[in-house]
C-alpha atoms as a PDB file:
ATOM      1  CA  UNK A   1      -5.439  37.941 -18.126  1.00  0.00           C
ATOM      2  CA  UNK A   2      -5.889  36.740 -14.411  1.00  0.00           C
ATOM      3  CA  UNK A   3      -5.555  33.239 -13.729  1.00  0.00           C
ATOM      4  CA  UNK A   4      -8.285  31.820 -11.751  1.00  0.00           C
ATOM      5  CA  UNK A   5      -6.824  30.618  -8.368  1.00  0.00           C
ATOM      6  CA  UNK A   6      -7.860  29.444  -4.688  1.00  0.00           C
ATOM      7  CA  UNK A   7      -5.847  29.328  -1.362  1.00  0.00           C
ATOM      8  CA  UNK A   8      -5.720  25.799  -0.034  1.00  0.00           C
ATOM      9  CA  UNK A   9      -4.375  25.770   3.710  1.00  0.00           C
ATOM     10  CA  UNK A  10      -3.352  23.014   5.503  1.00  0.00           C
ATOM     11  CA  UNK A  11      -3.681  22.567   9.250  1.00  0.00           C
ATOM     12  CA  UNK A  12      -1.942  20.315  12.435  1.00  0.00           C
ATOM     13  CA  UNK A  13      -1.497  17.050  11.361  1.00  0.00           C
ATOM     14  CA  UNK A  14      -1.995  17.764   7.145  1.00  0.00           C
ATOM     15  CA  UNK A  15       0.777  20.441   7.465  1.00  0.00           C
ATOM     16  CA  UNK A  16       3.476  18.544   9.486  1.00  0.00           C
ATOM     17  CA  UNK A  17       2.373  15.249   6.806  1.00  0.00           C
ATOM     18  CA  UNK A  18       2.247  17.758   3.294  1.00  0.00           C
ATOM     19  CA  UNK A  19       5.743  19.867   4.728  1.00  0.00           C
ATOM     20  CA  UNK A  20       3.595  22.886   3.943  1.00  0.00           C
ATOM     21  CA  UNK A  21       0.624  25.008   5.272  1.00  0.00           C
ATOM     22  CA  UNK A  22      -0.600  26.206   1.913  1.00  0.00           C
ATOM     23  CA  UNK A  23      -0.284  26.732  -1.901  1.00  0.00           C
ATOM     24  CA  UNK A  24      -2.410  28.378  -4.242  1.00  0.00           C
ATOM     25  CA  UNK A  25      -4.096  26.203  -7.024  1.00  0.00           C
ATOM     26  CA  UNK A  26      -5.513  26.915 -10.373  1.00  0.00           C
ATOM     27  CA  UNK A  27      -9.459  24.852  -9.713  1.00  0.00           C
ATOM     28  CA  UNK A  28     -11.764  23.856 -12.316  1.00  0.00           C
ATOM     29  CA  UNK A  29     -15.207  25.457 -12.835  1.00  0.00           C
ATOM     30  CA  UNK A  30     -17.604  24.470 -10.434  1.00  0.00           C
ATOM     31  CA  UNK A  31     -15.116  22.599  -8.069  1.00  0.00           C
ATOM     32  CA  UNK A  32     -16.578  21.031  -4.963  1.00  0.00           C
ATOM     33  CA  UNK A  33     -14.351  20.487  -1.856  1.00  0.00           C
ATOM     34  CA  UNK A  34     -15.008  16.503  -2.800  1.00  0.00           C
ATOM     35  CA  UNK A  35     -13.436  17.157  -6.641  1.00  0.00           C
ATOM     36  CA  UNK A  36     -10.592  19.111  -4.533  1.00  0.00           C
ATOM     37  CA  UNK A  37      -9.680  16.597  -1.915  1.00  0.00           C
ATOM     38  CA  UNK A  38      -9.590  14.448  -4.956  1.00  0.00           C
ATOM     39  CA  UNK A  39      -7.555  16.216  -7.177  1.00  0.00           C
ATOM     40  CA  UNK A  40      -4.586  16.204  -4.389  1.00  0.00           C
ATOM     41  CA  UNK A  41      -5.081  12.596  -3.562  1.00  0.00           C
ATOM     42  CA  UNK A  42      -4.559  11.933  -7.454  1.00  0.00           C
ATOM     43  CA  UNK A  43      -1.044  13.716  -6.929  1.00  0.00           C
ATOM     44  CA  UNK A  44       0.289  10.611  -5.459  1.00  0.00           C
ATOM     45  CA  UNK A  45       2.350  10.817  -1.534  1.00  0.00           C
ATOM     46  CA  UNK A  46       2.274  12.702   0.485  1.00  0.00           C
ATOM     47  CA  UNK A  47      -1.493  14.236  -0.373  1.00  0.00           C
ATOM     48  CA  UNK A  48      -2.945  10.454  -0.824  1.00  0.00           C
ATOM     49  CA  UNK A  49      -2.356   9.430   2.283  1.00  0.00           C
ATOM     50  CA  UNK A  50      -2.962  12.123   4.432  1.00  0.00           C
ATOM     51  CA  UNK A  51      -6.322  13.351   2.396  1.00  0.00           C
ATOM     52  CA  UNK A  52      -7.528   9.892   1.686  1.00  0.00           C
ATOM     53  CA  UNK A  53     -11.071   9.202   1.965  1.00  0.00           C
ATOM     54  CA  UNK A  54     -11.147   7.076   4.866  1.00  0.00           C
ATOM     55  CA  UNK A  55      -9.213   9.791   6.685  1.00  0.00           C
ATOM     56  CA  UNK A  56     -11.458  12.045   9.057  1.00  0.00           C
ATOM     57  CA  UNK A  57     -10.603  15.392   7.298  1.00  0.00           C
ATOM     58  CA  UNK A  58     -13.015  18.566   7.736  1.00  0.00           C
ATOM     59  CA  UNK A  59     -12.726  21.397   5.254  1.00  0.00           C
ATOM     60  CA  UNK A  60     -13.994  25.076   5.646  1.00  0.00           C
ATOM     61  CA  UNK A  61     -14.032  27.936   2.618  1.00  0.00           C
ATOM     62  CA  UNK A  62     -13.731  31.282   3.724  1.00  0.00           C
ATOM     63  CA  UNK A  63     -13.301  30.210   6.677  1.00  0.00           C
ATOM     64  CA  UNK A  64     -17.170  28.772   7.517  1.00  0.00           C
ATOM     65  CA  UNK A  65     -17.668  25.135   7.827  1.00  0.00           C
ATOM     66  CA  UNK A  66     -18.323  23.383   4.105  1.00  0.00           C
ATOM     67  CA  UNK A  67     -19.421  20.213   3.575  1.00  0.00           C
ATOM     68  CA  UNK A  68     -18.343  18.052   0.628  1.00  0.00           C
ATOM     69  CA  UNK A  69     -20.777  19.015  -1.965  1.00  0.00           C
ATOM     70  CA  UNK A  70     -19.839  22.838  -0.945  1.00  0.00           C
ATOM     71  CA  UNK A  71     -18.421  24.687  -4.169  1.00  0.00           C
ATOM     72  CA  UNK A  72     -15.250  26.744  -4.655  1.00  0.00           C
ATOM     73  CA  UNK A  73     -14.871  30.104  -6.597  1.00  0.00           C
ATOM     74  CA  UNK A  74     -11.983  31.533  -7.598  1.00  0.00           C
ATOM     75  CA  UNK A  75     -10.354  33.472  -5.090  1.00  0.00           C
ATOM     76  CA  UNK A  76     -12.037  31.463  -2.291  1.00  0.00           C
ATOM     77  CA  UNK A  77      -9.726  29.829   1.080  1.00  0.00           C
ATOM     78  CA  UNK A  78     -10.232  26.536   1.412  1.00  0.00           C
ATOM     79  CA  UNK A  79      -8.862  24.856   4.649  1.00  0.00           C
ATOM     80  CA  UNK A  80      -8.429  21.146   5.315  1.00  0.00           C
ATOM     81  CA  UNK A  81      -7.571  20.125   9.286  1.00  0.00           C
ATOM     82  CA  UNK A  82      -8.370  16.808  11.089  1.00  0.00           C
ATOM     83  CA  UNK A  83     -11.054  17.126  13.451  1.00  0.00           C
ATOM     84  CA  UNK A  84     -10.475  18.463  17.327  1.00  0.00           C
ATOM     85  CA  UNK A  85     -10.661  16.638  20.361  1.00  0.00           C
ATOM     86  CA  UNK A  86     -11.231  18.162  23.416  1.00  0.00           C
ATOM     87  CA  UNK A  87     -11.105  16.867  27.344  1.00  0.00           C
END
């Protein structure tokens, strides 16, 4: 029976703050990125601080820009990184 699962990377600052650039996770039906981002914050340190709400995070699925509401399927990448500045 396959288990239902999505890639969740973690980029720059996430990775050095998580000690890890990505683990698999089993979602629920109908997942948004939102219901994500607050799953791992509801693990406790080191995902509450660094994927806390009133942290600037940005979030892509397969690799195309999602926005909050944006929903996850199983098998689906989803990445979290902070946002880029350029000069």
């Amino acid at each position: 029976m396959h288990t239902p699962m999505i890639q969740v990377r973690y980029f720059a600052r996430l990775r050095e703050q998580l000690g890890r650039d990505a683990e698999s996770i089993e979602p629920s039906t109908g997942t948004t990125v939102a219901e994500l981002r607050a799953f791992l914050c509801a693990r406790g340190e080191p995902w509450a601080a660094a994927l806390a709400p009133e942290q600037r995070i940005l979030a892509a699925v397969n690799q195309e820009m999602a926005r909050p509401e944006s929903t996850i399927s199983d098998g689906d990448e989803v990445a979290f990184f902070p946002p880029v500045t350029g000069g």
